[in-house]
Protein backbone atom coordinates (compact mmCIF):
# COMPACT_ATOMS: atom_id res chain seq x y z
CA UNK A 1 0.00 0.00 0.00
CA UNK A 2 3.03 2.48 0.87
CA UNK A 3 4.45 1.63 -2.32
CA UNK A 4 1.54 2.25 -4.32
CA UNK A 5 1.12 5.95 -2.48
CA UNK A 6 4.66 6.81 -3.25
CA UNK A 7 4.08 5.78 -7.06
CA UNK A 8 0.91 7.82 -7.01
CA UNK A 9 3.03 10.53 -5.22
CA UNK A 10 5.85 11.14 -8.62
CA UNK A 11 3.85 12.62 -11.15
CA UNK A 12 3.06 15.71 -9.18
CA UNK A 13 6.32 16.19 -7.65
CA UNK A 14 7.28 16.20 -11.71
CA UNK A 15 5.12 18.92 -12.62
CA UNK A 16 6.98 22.12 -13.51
CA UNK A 17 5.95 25.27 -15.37
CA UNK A 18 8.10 25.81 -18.95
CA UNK A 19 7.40 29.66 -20.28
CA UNK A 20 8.51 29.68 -23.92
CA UNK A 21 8.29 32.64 -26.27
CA UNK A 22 5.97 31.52 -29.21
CA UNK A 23 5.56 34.86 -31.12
CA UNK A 24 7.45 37.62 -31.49
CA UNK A 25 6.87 40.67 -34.06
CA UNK A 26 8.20 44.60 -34.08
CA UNK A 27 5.96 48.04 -34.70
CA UNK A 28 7.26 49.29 -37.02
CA UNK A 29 9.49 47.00 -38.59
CA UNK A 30 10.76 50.09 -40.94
CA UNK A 31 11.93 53.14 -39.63
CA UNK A 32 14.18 56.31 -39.73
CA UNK A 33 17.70 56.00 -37.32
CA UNK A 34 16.81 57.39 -34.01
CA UNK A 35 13.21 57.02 -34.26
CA UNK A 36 11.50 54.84 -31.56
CA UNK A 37 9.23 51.71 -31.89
CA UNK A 38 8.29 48.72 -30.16
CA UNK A 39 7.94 45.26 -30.06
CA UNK A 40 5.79 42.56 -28.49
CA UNK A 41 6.33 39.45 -27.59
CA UNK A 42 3.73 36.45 -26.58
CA UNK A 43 5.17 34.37 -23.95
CA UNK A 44 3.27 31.15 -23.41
CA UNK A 45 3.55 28.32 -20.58
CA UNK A 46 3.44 24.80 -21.91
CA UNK A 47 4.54 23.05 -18.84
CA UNK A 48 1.53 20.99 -16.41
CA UNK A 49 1.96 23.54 -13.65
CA UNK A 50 1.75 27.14 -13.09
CA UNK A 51 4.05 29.50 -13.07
CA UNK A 52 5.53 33.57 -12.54
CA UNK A 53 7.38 35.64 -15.15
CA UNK A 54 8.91 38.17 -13.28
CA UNK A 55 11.00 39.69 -15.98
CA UNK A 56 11.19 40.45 -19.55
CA UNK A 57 14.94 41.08 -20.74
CA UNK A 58 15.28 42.20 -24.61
CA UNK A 59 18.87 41.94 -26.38
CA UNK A 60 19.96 43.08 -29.93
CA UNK A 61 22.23 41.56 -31.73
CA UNK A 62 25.38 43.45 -32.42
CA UNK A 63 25.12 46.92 -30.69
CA UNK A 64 22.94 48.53 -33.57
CA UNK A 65 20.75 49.68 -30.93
CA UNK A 66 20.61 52.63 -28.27
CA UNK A 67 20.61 50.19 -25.14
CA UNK A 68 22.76 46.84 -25.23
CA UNK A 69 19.24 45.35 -23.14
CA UNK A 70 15.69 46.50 -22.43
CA UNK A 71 14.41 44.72 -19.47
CA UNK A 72 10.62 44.99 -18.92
CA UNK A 73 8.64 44.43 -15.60
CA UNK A 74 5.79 41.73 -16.11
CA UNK A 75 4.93 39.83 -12.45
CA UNK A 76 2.49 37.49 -14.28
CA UNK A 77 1.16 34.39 -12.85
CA UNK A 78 0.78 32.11 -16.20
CA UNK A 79 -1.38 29.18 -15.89
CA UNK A 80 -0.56 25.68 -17.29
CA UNK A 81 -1.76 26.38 -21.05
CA UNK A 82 -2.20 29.89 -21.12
CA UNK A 83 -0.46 32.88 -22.20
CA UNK A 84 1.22 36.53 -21.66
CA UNK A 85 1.71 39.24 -24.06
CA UNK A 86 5.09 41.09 -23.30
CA UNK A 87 5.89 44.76 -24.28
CA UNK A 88 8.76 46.68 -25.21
CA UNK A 89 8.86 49.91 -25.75
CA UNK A 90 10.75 53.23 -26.40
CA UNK A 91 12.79 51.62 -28.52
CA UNK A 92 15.42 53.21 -30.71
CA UNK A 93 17.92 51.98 -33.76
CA UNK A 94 21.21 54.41 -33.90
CA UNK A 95 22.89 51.93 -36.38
CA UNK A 96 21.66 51.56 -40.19
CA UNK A 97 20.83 48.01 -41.67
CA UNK A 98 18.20 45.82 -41.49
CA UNK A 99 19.37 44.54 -37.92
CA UNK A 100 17.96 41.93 -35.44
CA UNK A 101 17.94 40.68 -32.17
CA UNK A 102 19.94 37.98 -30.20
CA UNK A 103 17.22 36.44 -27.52
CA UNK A 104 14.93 37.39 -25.07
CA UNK A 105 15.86 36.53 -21.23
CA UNK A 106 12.45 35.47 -19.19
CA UNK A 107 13.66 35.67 -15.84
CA UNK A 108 17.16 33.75 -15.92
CA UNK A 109 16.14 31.45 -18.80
CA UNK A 110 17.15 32.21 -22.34
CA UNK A 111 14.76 32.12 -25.23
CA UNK A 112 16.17 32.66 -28.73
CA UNK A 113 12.62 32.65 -30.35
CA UNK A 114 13.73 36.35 -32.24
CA UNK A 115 16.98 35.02 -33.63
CA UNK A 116 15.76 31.69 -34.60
CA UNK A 117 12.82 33.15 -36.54
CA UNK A 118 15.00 36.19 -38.22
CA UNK A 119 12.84 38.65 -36.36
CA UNK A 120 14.50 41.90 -38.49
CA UNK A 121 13.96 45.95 -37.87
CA UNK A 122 15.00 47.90 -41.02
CA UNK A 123 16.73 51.27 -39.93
CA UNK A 124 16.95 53.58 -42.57
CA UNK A 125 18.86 56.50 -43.71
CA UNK A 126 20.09 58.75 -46.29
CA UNK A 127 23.21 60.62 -47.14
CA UNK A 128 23.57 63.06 -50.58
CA UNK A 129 27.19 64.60 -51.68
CA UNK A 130 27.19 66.76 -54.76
CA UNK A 131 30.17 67.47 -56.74
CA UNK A 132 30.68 69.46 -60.23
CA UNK A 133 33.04 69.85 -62.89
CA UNK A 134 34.13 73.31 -62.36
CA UNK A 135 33.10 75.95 -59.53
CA UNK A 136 32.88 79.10 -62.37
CA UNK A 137 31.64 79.45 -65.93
CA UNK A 138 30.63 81.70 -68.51
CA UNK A 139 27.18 83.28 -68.97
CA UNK A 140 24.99 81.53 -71.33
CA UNK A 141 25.87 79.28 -73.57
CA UNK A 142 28.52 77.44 -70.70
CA UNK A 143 28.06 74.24 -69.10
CA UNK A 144 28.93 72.53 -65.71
CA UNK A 145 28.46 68.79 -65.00
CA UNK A 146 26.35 68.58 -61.59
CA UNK A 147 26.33 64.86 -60.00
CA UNK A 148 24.69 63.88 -56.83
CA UNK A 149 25.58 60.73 -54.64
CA UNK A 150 23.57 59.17 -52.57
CA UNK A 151 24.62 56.95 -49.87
CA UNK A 152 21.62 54.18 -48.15
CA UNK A 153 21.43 53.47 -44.66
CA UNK A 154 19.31 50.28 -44.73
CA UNK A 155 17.24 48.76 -47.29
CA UNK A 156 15.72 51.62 -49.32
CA UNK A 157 14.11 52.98 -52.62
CA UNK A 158 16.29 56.28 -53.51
CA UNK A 159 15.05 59.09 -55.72
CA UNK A 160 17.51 61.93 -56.76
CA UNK A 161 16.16 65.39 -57.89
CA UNK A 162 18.00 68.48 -59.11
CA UNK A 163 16.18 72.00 -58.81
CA UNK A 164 17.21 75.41 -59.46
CA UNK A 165 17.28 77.59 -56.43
CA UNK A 166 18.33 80.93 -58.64
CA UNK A 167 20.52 82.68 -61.30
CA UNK A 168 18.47 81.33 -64.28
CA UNK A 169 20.69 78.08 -64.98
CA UNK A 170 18.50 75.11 -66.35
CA UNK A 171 19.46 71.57 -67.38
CA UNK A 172 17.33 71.52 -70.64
CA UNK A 173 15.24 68.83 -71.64
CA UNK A 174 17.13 66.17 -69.31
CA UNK A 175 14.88 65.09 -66.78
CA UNK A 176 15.29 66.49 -63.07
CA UNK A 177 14.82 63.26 -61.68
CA UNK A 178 16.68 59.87 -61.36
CA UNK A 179 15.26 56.72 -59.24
CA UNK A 180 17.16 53.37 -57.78
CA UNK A 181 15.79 50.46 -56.24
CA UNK A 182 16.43 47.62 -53.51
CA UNK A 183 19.42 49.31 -52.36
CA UNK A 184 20.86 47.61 -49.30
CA UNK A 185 22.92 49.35 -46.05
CA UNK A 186 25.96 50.74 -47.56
CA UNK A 187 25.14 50.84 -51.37
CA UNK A 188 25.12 54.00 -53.80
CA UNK A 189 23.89 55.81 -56.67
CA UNK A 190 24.68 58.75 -58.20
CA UNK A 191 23.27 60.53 -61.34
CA UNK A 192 24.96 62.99 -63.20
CA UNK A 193 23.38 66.56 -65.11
CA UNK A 194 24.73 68.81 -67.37
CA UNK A 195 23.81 72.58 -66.24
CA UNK A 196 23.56 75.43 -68.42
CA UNK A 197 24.29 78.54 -67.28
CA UNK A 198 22.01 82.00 -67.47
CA UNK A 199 23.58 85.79 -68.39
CA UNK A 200 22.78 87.66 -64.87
CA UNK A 201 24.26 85.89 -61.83
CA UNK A 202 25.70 83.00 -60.51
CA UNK A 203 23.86 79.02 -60.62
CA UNK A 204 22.93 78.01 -57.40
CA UNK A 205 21.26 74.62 -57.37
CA UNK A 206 20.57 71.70 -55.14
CA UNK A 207 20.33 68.30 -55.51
CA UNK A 208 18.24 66.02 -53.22
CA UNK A 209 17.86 62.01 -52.29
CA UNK A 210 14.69 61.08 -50.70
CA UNK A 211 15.24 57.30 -48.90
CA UNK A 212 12.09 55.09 -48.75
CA UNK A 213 11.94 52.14 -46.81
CA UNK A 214 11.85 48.79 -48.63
CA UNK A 215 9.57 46.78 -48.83
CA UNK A 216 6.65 48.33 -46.97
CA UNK A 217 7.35 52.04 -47.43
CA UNK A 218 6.63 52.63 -44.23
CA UNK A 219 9.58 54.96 -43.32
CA UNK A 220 11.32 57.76 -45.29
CA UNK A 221 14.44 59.88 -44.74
CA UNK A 222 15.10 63.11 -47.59
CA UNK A 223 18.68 64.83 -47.29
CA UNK A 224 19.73 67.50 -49.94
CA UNK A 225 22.92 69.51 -50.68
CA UNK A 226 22.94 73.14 -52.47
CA UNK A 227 26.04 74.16 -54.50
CA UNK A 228 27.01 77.14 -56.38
CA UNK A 229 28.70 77.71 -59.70
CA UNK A 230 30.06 81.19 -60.01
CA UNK A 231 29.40 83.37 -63.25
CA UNK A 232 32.38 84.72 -64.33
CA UNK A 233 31.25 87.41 -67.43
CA UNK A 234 27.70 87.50 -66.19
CA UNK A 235 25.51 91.44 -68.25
CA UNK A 236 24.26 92.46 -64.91
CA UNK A 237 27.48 93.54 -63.75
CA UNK A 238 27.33 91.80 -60.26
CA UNK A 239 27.41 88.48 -60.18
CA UNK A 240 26.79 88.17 -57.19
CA UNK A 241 22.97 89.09 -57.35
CA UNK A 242 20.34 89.35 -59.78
CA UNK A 243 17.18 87.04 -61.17
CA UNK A 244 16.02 85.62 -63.99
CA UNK A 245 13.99 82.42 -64.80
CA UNK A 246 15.07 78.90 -65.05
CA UNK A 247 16.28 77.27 -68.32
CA UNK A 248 14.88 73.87 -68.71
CA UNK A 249 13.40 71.13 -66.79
CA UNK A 250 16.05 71.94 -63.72
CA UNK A 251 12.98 73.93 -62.82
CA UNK A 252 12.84 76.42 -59.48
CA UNK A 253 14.24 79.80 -60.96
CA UNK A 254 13.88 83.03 -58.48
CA UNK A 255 15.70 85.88 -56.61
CA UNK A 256 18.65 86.66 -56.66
CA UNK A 257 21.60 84.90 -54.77
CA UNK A 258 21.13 85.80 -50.73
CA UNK A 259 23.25 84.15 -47.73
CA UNK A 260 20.28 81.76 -47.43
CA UNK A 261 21.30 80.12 -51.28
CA UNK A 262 24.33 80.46 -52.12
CA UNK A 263 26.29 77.92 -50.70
CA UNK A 264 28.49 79.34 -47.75
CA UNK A 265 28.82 79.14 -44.25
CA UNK A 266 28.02 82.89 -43.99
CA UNK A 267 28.11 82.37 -40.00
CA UNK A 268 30.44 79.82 -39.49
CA UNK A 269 28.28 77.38 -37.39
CA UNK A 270 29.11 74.23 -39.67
CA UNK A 271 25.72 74.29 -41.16
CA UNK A 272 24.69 75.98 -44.67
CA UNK A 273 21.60 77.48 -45.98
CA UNK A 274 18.39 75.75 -45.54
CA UNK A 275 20.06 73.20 -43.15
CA UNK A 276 20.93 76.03 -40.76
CA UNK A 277 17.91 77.06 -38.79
CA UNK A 278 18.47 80.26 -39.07
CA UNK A 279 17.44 80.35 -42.78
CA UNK A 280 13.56 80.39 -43.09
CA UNK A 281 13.98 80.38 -46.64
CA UNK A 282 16.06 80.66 -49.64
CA UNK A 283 14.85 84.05 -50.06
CA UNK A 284 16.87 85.03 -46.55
CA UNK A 285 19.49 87.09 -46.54
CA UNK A 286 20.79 86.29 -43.14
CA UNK A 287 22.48 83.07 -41.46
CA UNK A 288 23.50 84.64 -38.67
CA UNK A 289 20.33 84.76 -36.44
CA UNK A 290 18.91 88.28 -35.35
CA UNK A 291 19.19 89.88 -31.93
CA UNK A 292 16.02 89.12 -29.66
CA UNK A 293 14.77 92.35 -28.07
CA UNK A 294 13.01 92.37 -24.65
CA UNK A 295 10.35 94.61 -24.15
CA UNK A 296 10.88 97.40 -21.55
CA UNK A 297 7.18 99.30 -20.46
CA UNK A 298 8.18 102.97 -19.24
CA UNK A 299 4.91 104.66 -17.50
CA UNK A 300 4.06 108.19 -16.50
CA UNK A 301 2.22 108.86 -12.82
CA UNK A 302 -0.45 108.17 -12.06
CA UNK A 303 -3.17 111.32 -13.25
CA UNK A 304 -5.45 113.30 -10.37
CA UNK A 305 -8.90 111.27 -9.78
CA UNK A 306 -11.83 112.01 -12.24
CA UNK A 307 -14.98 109.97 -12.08
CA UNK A 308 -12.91 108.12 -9.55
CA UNK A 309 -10.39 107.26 -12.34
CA UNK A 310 -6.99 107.69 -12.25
CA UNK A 311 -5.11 106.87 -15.72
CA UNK A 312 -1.34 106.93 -17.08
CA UNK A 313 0.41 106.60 -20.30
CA UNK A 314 2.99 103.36 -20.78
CA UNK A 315 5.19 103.04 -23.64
CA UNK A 316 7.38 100.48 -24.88
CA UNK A 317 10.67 102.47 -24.67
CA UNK A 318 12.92 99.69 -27.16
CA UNK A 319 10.18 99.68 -29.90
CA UNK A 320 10.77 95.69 -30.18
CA UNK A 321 7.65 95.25 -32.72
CA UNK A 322 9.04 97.69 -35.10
CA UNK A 323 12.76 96.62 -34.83
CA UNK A 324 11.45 93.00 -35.70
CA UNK A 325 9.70 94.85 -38.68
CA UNK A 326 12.30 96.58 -40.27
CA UNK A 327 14.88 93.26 -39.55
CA UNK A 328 17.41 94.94 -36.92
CA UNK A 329 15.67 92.27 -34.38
CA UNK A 330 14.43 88.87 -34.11
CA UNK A 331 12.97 87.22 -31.24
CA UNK A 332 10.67 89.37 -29.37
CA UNK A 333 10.85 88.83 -25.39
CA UNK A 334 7.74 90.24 -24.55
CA UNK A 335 6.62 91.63 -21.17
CA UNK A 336 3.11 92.30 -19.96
CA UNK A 337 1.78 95.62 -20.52
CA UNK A 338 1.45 97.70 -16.98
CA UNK A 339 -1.94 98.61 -16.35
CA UNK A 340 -3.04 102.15 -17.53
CA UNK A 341 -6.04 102.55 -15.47
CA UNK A 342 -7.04 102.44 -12.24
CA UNK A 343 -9.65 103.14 -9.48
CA UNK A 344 -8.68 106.46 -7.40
CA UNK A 345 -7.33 105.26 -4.38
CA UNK A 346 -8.03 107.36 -1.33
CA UNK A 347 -6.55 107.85 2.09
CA UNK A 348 -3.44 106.23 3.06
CA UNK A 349 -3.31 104.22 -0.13
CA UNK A 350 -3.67 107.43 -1.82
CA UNK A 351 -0.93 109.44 -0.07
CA UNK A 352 1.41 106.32 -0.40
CA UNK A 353 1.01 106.29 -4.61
CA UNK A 354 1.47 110.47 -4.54
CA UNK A 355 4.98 109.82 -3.18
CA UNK A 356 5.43 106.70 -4.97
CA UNK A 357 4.92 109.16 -7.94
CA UNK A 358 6.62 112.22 -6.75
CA UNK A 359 10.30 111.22 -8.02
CA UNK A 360 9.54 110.23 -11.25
CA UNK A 361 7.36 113.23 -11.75
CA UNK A 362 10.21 115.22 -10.53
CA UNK A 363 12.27 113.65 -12.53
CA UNK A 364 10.33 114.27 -16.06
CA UNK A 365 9.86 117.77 -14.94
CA UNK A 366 13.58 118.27 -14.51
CA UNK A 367 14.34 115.95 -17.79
CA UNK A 368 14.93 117.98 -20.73
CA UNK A 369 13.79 117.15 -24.38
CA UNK A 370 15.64 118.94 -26.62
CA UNK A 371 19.25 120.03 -26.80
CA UNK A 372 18.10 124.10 -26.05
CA UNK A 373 16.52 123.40 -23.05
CA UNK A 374 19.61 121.36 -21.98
CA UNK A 375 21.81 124.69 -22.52
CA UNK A 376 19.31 126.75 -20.46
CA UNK A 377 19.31 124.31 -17.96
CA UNK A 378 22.82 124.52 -17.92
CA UNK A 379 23.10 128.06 -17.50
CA UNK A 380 20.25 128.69 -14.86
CA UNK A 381 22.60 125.60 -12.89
CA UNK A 382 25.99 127.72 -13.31
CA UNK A 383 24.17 130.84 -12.25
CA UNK A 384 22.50 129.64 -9.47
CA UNK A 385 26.02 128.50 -8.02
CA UNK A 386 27.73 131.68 -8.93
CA UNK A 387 24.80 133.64 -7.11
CA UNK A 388 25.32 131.64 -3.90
CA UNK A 389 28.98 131.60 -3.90
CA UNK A 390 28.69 135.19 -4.06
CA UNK A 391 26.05 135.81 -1.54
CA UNK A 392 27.41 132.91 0.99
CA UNK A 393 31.37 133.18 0.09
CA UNK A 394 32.05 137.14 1.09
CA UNK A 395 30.28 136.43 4.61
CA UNK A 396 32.04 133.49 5.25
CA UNK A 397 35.55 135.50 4.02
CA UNK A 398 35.01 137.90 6.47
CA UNK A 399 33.86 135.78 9.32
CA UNK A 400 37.28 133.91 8.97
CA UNK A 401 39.32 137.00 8.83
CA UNK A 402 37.85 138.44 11.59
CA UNK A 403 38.29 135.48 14.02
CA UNK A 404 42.21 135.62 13.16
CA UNK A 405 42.60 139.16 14.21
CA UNK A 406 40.86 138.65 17.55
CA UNK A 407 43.37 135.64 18.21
């Protein structure tokens, strides 16, 4: 009989829980470097017991990633049979390539379901360099060879597009665009176009590549590079500015050339035109960003009561809306407006305002406000002193003198 209850006894002391990770999928699975996503995994329990999952550990493979791990909290009691649905988010890819992951840890026990399944997250990215066959031409009938280079981050669908930012260049009948497909991490493609220069100013182009993520298209990256190819006998006698329209399917004539298009570091903060946030638009004629002005309220005192108002006059003494206007200023620091009216305030209160207000109306009586009343006021202060050195001086002379004769 004992032996029977001990056989009985073995299959439960057997039964153990065994959590196994049985799906496993990412949200997106295409994006730009450095932007976040997430992925899920479903961890199920296929031993005859039940049993805790504590922890959730996530790990890349290779360092392609902004963490080396993302751990995950869970404290889920799984029954024998059922399942758990694991989330990781805030996840970022800093590395290029369509990258996976090495395993997932659930608690101490590894699980390689992401690895073994070729669980993949595309990154993508996009780099452009432009280059050209001479930095100067002639006006008109000269040419230039333009070519643009992308470079992909990740697997990607690249089109290339020249435009004409100003100095009415054109490429002709050639069109402006060039595509490439099922590029991997790595891989390039260039296209080259032959640019035609106007009669009034210099060519200033650009040349883009816009990345999209292959195969869902679910991500996209543009990057873009402007150049400038200096006229050298140009009609308008500065080549340095004028407009005219653009030759040919280039396309995008306008202005003339301003520090916002033409090329240069006109600040010298490593970033050029459009690419430095100081540039709202091509049409800019300023990389170096404005001054802010802070607004700065100036108020007269307060008036005598009438209707049991008292009011006052408050101006904005460095006139930051109108500097911002005429560009001497950019960012406006503004500053609430003082209040120009108030109820009369008598008693105490009002005695305390009247010599809150008696210095500065002292002062604007005393302030002169234009340079004639600055040389009367001058003159009334050197008389006054000359009348009371002579009317205080002579006394005080004669006081002195006397007092040494009597000692």
């Amino acid at each position: 009989m004992a032996l029977l209850l001990v056989i009985a006894a073995i299959p439960g002391a057997q039964a153990a829980a065994n959590l196994a990770v049985t799906a496993f999928t990412c949200s997106p699975s295409e994006v730009k470097v450095n932007d976040q996503f997430s992925c899920s995994a479903t961890v199920e329990n296929n031993g005859d017991a039940a049993g805790t999952l504590t922890t959730a550990t996530l790990y890349p493979s290779g360092s392609w990633m902004e963490s080396s791990s993302y751990a995950q909290t869970v404290n889920a009691n799984i029954n024998s049979g059922a399942t758990t649905s694991v989330t990781f988010s805030g996840l970022k890819g800093t590395v290029t390539g369509n990258n996976g992951f090495a395993r997932i840890m659930l608690d101490d026990v590894t699980d390689t379901y992401p690895a073994d399944n070729n669980v993949k997250v595309n990154v993508i990215n996009i780099a452009i360099t432009v280059t050209q066959t001479a930095d100067s031409a002639g006006a008109a009938t000269s040419t230039v060879s333009a070519t643009g280079q992308a470079t992909a981050g990740g697997n990607v669908d690249i089109v290339l597009t020249f435009s004409v930012t100003s100095g009415g260049c054109g490429i002709g009948s050639q069109s402006s665009t060039a595509s490439a497909s099922d590029l991997t991490d790595g891989q390039t493609t260039a296209n080259s176009w032959t640019v035609t220069m106007g009669t009034t100013a210099n060519c200033v182009y650009s040349i883009s590549a816009a990345a999209t993520s292959n195969p869902s298209g679910t991500a996209t990256k543009t990057d873009s590079s402007s150049k400038t190819i200096t006229c050298t006998n140009c009609t308008s006698g500065n080549s340095d500015s004028g407009s005219s329209t653009s030759a040919g399917g280039g396309g995008g004539g306008g202005g003339g050339v301003t520090q916002c298009s033409d090329g240069l570091d006109n600040d010298n903060d490593g970033l050029i035109d459009l690419k430095d946030p100081d540039c709202e638009s091509a049409n800019d004629n300023r990389e170096k960003p404005l001054p802010s002005c802070k607004q700065n309220w100036d108020c007269t005192g307060w008036s005598q009561c009438t209707d049991g108002q008292q009011t006052r006059t408050c101006t904005e003494k460095n006139d930051c809306f109108e500097k911002k206007r005429t560009g001497t200023a950019g960012k406006i620091i503004e500053t609430p407006k003082p209040a120009e009216t108030q109820e009369c305030k008598s008693g105490i209160g009002g005695v305390i305002e009247a010599i809150k207000d008696a210095p500065k109306k002292l002062i604007r009586a005393l302030t002169p406000e234009s340079p004639l009343e600055i040389v009367a006021m001058a003159i009334v202060i050197i008389a006054g002193a000359g009348a009371v050195l002579y009317l205080v001086y002579p006394k005080y002379y004669k006081a002195k003198v006397a007092k040494k004769k009597e000692e």
